[in-house]
Each structure stands twice: as C-alpha cells, then as structure tokens.
N, C-alpha and C. Protein backbone atom coordinates (compact mmCIF):
# COMPACT_ATOMS: atom_id res chain seq x y z
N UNK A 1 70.13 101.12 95.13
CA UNK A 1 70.06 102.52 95.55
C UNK A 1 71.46 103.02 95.88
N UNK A 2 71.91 103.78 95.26
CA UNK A 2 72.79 104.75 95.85
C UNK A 2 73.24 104.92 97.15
N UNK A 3 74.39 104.67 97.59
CA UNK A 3 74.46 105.17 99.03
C UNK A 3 74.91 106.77 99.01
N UNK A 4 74.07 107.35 100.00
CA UNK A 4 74.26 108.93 100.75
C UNK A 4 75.86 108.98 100.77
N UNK A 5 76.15 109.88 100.51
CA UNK A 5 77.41 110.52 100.80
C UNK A 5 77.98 111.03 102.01
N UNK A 6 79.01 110.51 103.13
CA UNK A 6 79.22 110.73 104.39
C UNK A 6 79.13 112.53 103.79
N UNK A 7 78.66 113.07 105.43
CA UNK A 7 79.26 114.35 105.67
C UNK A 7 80.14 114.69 106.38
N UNK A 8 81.24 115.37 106.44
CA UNK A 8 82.50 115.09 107.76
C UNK A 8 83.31 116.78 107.41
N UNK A 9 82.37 117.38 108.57
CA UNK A 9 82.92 118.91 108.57
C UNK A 9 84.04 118.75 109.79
N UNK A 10 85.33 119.58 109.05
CA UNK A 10 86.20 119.79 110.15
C UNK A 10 85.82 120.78 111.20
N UNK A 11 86.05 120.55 112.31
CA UNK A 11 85.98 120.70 113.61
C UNK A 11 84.79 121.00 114.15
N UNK A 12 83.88 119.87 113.69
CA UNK A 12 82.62 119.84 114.62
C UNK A 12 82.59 118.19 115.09
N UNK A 13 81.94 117.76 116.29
CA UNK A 13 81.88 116.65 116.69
C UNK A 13 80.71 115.84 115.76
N UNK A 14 81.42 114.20 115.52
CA UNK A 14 80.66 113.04 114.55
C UNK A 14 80.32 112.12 115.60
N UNK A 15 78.90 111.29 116.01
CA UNK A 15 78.86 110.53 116.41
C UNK A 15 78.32 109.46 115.73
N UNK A 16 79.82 108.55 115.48
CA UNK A 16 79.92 107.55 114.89
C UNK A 16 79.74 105.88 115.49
N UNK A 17 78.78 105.06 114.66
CA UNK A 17 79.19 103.69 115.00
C UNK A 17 79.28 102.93 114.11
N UNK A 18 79.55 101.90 114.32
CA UNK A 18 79.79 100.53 113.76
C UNK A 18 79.25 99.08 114.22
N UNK A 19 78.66 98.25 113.43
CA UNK A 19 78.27 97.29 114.22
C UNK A 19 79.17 95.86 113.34
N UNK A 20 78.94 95.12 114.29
CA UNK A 20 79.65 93.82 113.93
C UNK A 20 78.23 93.37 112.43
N UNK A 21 78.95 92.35 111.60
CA UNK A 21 78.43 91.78 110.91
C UNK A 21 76.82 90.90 111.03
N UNK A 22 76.14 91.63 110.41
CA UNK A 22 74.87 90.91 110.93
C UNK A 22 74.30 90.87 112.32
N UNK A 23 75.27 92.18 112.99
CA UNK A 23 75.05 92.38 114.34
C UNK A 23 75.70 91.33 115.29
N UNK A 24 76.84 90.49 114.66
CA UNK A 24 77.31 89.69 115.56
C UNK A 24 78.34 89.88 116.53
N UNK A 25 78.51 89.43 117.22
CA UNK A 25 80.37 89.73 117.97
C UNK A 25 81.58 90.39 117.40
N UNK A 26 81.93 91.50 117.54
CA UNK A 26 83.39 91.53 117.50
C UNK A 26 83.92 91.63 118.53
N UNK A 27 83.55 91.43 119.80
CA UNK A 27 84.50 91.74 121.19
C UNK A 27 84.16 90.60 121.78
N UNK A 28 85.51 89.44 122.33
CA UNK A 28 84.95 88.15 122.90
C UNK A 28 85.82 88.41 124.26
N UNK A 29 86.85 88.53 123.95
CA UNK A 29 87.57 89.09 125.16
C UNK A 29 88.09 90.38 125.65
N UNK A 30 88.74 90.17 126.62
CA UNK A 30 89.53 91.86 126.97
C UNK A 30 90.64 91.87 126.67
N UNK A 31 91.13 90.72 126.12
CA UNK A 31 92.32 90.67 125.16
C UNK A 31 92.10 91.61 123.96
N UNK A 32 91.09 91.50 123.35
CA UNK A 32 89.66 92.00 121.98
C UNK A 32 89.84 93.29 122.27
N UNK A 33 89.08 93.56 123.66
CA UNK A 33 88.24 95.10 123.96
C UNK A 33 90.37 96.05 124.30
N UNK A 34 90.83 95.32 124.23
CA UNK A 34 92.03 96.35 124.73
C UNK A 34 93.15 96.52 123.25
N UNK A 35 93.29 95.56 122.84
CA UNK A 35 93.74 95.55 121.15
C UNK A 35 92.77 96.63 120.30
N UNK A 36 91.43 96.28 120.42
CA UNK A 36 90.89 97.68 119.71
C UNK A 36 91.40 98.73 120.10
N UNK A 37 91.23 99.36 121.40
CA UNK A 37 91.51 100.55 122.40
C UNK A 37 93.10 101.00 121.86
N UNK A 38 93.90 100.14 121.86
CA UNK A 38 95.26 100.47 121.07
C UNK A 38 95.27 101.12 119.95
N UNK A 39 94.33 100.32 119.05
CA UNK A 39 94.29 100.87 117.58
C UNK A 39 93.80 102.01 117.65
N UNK A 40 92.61 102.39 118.14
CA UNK A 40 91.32 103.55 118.41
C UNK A 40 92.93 104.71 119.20
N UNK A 41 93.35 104.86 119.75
CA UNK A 41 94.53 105.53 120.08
C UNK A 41 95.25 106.05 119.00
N UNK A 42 95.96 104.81 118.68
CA UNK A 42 96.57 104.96 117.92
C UNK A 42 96.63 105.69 116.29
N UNK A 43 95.42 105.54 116.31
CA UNK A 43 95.26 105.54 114.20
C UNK A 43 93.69 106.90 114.64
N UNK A 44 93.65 107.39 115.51
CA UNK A 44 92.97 109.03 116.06
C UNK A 44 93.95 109.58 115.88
N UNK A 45 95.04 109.66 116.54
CA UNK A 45 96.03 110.27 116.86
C UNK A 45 96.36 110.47 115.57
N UNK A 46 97.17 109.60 114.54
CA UNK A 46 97.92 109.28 113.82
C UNK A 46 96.98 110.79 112.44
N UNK A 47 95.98 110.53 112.90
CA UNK A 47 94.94 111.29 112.10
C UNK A 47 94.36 112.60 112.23
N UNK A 48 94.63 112.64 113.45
CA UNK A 48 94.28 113.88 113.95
C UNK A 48 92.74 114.70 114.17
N UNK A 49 92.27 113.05 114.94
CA UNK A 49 90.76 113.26 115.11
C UNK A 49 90.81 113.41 116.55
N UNK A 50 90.00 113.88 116.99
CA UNK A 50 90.02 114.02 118.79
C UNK A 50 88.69 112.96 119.26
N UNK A 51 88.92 112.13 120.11
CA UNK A 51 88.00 111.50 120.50
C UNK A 51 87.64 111.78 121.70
N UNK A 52 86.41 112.33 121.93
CA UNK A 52 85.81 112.97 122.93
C UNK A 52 84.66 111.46 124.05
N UNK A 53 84.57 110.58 123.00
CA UNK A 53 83.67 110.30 123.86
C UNK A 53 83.73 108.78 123.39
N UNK A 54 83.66 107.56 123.89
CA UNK A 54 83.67 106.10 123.31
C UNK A 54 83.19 105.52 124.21
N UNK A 55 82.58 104.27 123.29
CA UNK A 55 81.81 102.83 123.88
C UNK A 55 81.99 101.44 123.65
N UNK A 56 82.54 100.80 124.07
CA UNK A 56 82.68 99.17 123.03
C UNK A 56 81.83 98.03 123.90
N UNK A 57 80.95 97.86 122.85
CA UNK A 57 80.14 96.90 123.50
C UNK A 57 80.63 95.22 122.69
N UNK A 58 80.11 94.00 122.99
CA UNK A 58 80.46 93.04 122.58
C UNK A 58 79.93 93.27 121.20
N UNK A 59 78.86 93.73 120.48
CA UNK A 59 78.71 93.32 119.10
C UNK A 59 78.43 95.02 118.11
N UNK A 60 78.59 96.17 118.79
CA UNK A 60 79.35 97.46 118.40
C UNK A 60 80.29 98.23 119.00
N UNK A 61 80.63 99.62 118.38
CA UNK A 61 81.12 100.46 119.17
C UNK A 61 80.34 101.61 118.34
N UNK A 62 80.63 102.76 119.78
CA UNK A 62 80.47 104.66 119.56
C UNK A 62 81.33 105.02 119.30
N UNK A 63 81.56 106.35 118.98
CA UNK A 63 82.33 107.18 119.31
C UNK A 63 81.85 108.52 119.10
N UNK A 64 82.32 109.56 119.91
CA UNK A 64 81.92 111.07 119.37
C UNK A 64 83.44 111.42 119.55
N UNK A 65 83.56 111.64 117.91
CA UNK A 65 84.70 112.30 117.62
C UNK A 65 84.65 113.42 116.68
N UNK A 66 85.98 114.29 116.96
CA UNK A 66 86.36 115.62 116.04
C UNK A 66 87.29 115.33 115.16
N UNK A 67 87.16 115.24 113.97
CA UNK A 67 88.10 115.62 112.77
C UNK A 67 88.56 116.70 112.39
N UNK A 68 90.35 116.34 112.43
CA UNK A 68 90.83 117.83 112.26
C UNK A 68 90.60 118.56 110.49
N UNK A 69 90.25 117.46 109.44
CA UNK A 69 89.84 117.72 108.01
C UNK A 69 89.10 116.61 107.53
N UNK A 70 88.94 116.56 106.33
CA UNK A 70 88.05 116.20 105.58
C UNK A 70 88.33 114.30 105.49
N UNK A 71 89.21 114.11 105.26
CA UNK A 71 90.21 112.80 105.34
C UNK A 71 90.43 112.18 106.22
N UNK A 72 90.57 112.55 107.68
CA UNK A 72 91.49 111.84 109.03
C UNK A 72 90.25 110.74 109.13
N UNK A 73 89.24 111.04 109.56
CA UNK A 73 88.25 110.29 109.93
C UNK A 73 87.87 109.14 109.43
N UNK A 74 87.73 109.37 107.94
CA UNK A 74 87.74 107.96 106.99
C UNK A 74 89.14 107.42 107.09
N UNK A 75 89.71 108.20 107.08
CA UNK A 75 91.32 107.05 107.05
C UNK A 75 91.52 106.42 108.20
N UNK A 76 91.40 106.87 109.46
CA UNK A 76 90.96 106.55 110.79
C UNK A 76 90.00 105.07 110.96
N UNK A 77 89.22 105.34 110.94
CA UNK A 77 87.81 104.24 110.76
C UNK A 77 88.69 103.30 109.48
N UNK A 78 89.05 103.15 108.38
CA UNK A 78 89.36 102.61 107.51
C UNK A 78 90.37 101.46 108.11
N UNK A 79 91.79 102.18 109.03
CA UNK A 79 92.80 101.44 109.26
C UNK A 79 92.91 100.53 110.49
N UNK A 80 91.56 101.52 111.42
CA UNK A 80 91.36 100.58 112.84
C UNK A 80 90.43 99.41 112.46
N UNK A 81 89.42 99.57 111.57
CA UNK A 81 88.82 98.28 111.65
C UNK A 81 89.41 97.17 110.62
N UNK A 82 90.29 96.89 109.71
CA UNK A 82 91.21 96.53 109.01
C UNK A 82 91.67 95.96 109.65
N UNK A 83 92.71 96.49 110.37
CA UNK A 83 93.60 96.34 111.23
C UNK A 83 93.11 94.81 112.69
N UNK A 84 91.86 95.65 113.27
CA UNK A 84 90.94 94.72 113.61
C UNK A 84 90.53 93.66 113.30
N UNK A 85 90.15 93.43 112.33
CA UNK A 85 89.53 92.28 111.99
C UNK A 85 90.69 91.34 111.47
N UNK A 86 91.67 91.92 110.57
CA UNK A 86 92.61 91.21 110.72
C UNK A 86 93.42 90.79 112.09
N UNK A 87 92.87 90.75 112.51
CA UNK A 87 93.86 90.38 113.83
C UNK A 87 92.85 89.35 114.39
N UNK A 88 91.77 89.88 114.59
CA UNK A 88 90.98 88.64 114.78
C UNK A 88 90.83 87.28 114.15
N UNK A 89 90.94 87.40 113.12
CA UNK A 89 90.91 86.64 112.02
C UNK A 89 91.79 85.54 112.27
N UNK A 90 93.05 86.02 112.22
CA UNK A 90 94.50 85.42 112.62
C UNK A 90 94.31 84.67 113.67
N UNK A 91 93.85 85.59 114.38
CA UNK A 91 93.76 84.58 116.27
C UNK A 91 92.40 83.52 116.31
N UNK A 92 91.53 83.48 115.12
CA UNK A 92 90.87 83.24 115.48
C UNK A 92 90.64 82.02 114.33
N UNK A 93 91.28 81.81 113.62
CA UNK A 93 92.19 81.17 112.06
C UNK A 93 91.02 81.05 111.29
N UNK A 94 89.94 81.86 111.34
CA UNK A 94 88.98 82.48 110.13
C UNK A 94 89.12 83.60 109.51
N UNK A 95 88.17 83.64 108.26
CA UNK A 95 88.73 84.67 107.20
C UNK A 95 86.75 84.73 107.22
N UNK A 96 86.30 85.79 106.49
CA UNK A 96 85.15 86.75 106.17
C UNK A 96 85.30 88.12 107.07
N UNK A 97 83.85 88.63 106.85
CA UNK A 97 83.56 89.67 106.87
C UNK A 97 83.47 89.70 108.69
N UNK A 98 84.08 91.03 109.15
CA UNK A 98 83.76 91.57 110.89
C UNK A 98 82.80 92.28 110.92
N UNK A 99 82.83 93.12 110.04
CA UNK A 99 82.04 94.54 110.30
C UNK A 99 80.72 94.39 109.73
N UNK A 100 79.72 94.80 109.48
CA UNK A 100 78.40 94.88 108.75
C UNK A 100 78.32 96.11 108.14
N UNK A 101 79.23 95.53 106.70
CA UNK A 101 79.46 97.12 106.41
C UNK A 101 79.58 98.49 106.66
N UNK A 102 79.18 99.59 105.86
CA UNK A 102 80.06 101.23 106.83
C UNK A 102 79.68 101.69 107.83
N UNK A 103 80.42 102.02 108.62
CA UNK A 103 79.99 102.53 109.45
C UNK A 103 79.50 103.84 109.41
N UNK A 104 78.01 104.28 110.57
CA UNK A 104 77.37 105.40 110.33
C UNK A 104 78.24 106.47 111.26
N UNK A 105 78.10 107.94 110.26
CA UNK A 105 78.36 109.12 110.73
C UNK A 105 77.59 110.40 111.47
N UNK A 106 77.41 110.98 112.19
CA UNK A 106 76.39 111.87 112.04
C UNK A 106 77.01 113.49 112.57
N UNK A 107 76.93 113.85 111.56
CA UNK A 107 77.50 115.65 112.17
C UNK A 107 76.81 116.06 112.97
N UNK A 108 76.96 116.56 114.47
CA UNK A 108 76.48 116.73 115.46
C UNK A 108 76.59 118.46 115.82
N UNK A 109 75.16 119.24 115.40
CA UNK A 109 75.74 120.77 116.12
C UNK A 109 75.44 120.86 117.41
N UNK A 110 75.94 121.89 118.21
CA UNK A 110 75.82 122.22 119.52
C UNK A 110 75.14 121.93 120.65
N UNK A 111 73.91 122.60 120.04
CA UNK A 111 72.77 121.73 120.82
C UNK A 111 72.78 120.46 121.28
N UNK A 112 72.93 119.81 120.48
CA UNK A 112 73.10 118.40 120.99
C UNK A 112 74.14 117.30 120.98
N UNK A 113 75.04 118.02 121.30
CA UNK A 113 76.30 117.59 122.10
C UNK A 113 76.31 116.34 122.79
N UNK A 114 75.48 117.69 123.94
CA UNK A 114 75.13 116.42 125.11
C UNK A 114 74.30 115.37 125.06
N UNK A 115 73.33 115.59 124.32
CA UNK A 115 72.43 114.32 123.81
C UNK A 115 73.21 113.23 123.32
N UNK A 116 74.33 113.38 122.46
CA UNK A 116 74.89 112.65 121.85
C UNK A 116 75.97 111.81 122.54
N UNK A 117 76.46 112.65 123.75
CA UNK A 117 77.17 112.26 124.58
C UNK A 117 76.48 111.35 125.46
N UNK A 118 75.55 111.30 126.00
CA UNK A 118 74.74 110.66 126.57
C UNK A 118 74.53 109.14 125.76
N UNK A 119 74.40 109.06 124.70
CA UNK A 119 73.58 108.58 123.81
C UNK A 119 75.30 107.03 123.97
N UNK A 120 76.20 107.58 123.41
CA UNK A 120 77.24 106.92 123.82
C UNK A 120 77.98 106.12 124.83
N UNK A 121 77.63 107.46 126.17
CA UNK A 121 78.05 106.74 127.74
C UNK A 121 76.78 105.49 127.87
N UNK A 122 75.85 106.14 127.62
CA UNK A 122 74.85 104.80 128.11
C UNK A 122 74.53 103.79 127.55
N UNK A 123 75.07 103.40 126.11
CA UNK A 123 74.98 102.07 125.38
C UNK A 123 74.90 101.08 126.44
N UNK A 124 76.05 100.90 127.12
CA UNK A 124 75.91 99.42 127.59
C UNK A 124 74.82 99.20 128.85
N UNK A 125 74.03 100.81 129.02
CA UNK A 125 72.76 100.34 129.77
C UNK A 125 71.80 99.86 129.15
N UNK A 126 71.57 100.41 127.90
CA UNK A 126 70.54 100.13 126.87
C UNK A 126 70.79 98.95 126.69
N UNK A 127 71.75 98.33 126.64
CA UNK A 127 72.01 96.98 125.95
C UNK A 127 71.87 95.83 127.67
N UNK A 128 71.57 96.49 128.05
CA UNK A 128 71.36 95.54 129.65
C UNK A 128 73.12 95.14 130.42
N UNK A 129 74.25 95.28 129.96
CA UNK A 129 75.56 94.96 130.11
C UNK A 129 75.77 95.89 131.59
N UNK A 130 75.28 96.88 132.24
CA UNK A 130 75.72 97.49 133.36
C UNK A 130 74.24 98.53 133.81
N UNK A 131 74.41 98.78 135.29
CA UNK A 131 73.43 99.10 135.57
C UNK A 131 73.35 100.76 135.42
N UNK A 132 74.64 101.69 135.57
CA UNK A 132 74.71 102.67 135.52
C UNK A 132 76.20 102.81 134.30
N UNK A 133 76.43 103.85 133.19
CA UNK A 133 77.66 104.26 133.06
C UNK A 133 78.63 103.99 133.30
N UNK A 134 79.09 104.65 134.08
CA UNK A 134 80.19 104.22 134.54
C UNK A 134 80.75 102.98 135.24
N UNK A 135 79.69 102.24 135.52
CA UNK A 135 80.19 100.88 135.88
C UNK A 135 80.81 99.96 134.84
N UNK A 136 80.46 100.53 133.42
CA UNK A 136 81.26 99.52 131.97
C UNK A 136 82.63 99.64 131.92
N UNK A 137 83.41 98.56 132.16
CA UNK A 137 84.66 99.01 132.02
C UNK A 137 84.99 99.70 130.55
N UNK A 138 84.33 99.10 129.39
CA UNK A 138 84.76 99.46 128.33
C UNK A 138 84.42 100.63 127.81
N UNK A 139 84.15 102.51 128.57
CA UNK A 139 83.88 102.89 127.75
C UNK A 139 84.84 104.19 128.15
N UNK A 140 84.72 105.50 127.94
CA UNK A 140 85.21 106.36 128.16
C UNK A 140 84.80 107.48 129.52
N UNK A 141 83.79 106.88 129.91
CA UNK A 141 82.73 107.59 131.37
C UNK A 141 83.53 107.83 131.99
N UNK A 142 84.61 107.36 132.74
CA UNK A 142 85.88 107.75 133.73
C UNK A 142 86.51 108.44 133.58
N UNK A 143 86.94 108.27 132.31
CA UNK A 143 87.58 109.50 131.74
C UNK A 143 87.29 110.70 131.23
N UNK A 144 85.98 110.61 131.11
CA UNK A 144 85.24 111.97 131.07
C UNK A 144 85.05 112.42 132.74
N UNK A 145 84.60 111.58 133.38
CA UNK A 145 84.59 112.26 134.81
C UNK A 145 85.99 113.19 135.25
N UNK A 146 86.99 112.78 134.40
CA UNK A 146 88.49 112.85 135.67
C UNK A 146 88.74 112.23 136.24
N UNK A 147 88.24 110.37 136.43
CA UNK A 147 88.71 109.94 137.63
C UNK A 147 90.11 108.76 136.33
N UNK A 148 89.71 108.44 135.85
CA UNK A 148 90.72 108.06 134.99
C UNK A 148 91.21 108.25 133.26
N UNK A 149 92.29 108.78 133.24
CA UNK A 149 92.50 109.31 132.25
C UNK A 149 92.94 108.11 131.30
N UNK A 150 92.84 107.99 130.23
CA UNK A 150 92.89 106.51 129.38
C UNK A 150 93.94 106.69 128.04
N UNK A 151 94.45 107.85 127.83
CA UNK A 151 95.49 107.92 126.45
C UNK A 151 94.77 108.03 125.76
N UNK A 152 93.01 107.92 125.29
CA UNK A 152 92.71 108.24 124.29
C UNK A 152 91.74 109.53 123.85
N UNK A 153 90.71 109.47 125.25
CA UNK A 153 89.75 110.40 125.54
C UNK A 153 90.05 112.13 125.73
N UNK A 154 89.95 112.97 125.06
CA UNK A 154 90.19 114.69 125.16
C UNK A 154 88.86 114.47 126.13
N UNK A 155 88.44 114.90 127.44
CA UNK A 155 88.12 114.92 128.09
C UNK A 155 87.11 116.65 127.77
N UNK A 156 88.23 117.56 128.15
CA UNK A 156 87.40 118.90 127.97
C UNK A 156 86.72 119.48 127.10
N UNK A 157 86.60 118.77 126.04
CA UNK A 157 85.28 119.53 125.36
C UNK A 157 84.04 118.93 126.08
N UNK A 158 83.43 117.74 126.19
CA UNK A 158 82.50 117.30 126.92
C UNK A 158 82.62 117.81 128.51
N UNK A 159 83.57 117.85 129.29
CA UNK A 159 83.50 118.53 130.70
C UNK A 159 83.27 120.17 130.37
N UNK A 160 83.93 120.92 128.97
CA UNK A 160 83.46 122.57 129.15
C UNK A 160 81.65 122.80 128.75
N UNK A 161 81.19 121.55 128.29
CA UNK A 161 79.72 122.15 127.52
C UNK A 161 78.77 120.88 128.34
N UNK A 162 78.81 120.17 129.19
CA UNK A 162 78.34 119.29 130.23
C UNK A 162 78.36 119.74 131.69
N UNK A 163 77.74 120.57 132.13
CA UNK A 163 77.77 121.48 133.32
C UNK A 163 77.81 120.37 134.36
N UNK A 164 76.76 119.49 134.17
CA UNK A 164 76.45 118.41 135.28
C UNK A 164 76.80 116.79 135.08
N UNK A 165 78.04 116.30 135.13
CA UNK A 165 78.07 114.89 134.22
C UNK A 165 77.45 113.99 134.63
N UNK A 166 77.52 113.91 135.96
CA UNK A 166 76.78 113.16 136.82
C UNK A 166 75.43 113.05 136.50
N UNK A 167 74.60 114.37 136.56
CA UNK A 167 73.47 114.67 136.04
C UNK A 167 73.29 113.71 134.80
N UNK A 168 74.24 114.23 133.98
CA UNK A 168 74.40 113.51 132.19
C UNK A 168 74.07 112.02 132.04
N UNK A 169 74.85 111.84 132.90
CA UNK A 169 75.11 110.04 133.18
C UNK A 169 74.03 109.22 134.21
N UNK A 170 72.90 110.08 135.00
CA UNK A 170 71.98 109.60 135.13
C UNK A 170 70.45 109.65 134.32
N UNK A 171 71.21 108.46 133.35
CA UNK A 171 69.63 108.90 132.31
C UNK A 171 69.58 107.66 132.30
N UNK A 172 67.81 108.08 131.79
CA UNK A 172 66.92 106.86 131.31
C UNK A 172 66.89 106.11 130.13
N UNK A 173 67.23 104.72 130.30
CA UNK A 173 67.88 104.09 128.74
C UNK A 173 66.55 104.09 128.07
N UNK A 174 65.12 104.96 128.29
CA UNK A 174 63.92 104.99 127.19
C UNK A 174 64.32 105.97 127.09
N UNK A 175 65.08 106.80 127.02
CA UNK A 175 65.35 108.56 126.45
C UNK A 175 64.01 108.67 125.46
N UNK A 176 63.61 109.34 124.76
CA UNK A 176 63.10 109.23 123.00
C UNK A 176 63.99 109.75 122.54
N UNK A 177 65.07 110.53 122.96
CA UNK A 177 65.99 111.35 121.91
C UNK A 177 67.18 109.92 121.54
N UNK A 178 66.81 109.14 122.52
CA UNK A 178 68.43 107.47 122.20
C UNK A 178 67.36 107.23 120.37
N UNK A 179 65.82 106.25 120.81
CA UNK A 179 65.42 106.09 119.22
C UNK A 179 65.68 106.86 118.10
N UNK A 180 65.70 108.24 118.74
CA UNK A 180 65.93 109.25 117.34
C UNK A 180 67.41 109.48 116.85
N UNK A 181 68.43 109.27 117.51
CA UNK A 181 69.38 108.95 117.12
C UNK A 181 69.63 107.80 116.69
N UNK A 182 69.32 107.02 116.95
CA UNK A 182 69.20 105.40 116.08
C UNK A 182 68.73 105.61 114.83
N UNK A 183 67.21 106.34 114.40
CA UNK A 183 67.01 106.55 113.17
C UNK A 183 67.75 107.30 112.31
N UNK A 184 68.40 108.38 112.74
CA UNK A 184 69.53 109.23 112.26
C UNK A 184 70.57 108.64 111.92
N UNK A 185 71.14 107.36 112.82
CA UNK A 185 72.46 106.53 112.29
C UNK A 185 71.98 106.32 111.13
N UNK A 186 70.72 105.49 110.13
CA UNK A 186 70.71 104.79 109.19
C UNK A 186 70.24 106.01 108.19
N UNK A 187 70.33 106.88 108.63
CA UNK A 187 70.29 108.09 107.18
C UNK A 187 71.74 109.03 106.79
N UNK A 188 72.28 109.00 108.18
CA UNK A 188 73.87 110.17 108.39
C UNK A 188 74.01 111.39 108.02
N UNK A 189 72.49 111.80 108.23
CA UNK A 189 72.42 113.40 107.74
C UNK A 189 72.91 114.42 109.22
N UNK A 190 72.91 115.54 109.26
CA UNK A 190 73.35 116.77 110.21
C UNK A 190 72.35 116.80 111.22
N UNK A 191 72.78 116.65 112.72
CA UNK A 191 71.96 116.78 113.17
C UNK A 191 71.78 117.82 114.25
N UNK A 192 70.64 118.88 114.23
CA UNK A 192 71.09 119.93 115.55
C UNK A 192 69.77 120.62 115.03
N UNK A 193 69.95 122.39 115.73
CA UNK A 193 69.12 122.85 116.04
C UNK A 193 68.66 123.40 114.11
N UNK A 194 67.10 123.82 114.01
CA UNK A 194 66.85 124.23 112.72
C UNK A 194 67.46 125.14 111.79
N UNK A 195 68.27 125.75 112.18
CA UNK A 195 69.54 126.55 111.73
C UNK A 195 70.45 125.56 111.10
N UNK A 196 71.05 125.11 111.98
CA UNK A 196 72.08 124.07 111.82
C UNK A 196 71.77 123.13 110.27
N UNK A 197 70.50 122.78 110.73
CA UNK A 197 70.23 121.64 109.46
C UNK A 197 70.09 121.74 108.72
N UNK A 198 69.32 123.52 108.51
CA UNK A 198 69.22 123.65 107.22
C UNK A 198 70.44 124.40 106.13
N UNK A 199 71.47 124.74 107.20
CA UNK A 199 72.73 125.03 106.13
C UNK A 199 73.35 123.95 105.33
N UNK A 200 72.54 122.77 106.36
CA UNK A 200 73.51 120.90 105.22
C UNK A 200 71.78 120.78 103.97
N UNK A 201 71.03 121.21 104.04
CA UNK A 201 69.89 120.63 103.49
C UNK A 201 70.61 120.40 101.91
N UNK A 202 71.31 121.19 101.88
CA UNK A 202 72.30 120.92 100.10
C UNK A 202 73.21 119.99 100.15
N UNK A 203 73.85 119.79 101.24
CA UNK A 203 75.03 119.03 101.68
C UNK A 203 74.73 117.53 100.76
C-alpha cells in the first residue's frame, strides 16, 4: 500500500511523534535525553520550526511544532534523528535501525490546540513515568509554565491560547480525545473543527 503523503502547512501547529523501533528504547540515559534536547534545539532552529510544546519519553517523543515552510520540518526530523541514532550507535558499538520508521504528523487547527497540547504534556502520565506533568523532567511543562525557560520551547503561543495551564495540565490520562489522537497519528490527516477538515479533504 502506498504511504499517505505528509501534510505540512506553513504556519500552523504539527503534532508530531516518533517511536523507537518496534517500540523499543531510544532514551537509556540523561546523557541520551539531553544529547537529543541539543539536537531538537539545534536543527528547529537551524530550520526554522518553532517548537511550542515537547515530550521525551524512554521509548518515544512529541512535539507540537510550527514550520516556517514546506521543507524545515522534514529536514528537521530528518537530521535530528540521524544524527541520533548515530550517536547512539557509536556509544553503544551497534549498528541497525532506532526509529520504527516515519514519524507521524498531524496538522492541528485551532480548536484543538489545546487538546493537542495536553495530549503531549501528559505522555509521561499515560505512560505511568510521573504522577502529574510537570513532575517529568523530560518535557517542556516548565517551560510552558514560565518557571523554566529551556533554549528550545517558544512558550507564547501555548500561554496566549491556554487561558488556564494549570487547569490544562490537570487532566485525566483516560481523556477520549488522548485515543483519538492516537488513531489520527496512524492516518496524519488535518485535524480540527469541520471547516478546517474539510478544506484538506483534497489535500
């Protein structure tokens, strides 16, 4: 079968992941979780994607990010996990596959922003790793609050359209809107209000 064709409109937010190979490990240490965080800096920037929102768990990561065009994003994603795995590899004096192939995209309209934002901060509750948000060291929750700023996180788009973060960040890891974004990762179609979706229905 054919794979779907990413969609990647400039300047609307993508919430993107990636999972390790067969769902296995790519994060063993914080040696790991901070070498990514470099790259994820580094090769956004370099690209000119804005990263609004991130998660790194031991065997994926989130992100809700903005692409400034059509290109940054794939070249972005292309050079950090590359980059990644080669490095692991090296340190780790094996060679195969990190990733479990591409990673999913999803064009995110307005409406659900915050859903999506949510959907990100709270991985590592869903995954049992912390009891609330912000207690994960590895994600971007602090830095969306204001209490620590990290070099990578644009903070104010999620603080101008998140009235209550606190509010945001106390959710329930049974959401139904977390499953429905899960099913949405494995298709990568547009996701938002009936307006929204149906201007991609050609896409």
């Amino acid at each position: 079968m054919a794979r779907i064709a990413r969609i990647i409109v400039p300047g609307l937010p993508h919430l993107v992941t990636q999972h390790g190979n067969f769902d296995a490990a790519i994060f063993w240490s914080d040696a790991d979780y901070e070498h990514f965080l470099k790259l994820l800096r580094d090769e956004m920037k370099r690209n000119y994607v804005e990263v609004w929102a991130w998660s790194l768990l031991p065997g994926r990561f989130h992100l809700l990010v903005t692409p400034s065009d059509a290109l940054g994003l794939g070249n972005a994603m292309a050079a950090i996990t590359r980059q990644y795995a080669s490095w692991v590899n090296r340190k780790a004096q094996r060679r195969g596959h990190l990733f479990g192939g591409r990673y999913s995209s999803i064009v995110i309209g307005e409406d659900n922003i915050e859903a999506a934002f949510r959907y990100v901060a709270s991985a590592p509750v869903r995954a049992g790793l912390s009891n609330r948000p912000e207690d994960w060291q590895w994600s971007s929750v602090l830095a969306n609050l204001g209490e620590e700023p990290d070099g990578i996180t644009v903070s104010a788009p999620i603080r101008g359209r998140v009235p209550d973060l606190n509010a945001a960040l106390a959710v329930d890891a049974n959401d139904p809107v977390f499953e429905d974004i899960r099913k949405r990762e494995g298709i990568g179609r547009p996701w938002g209000n009936a307006e929204f979706v149906k201007s991609w229905n050609n896409g």
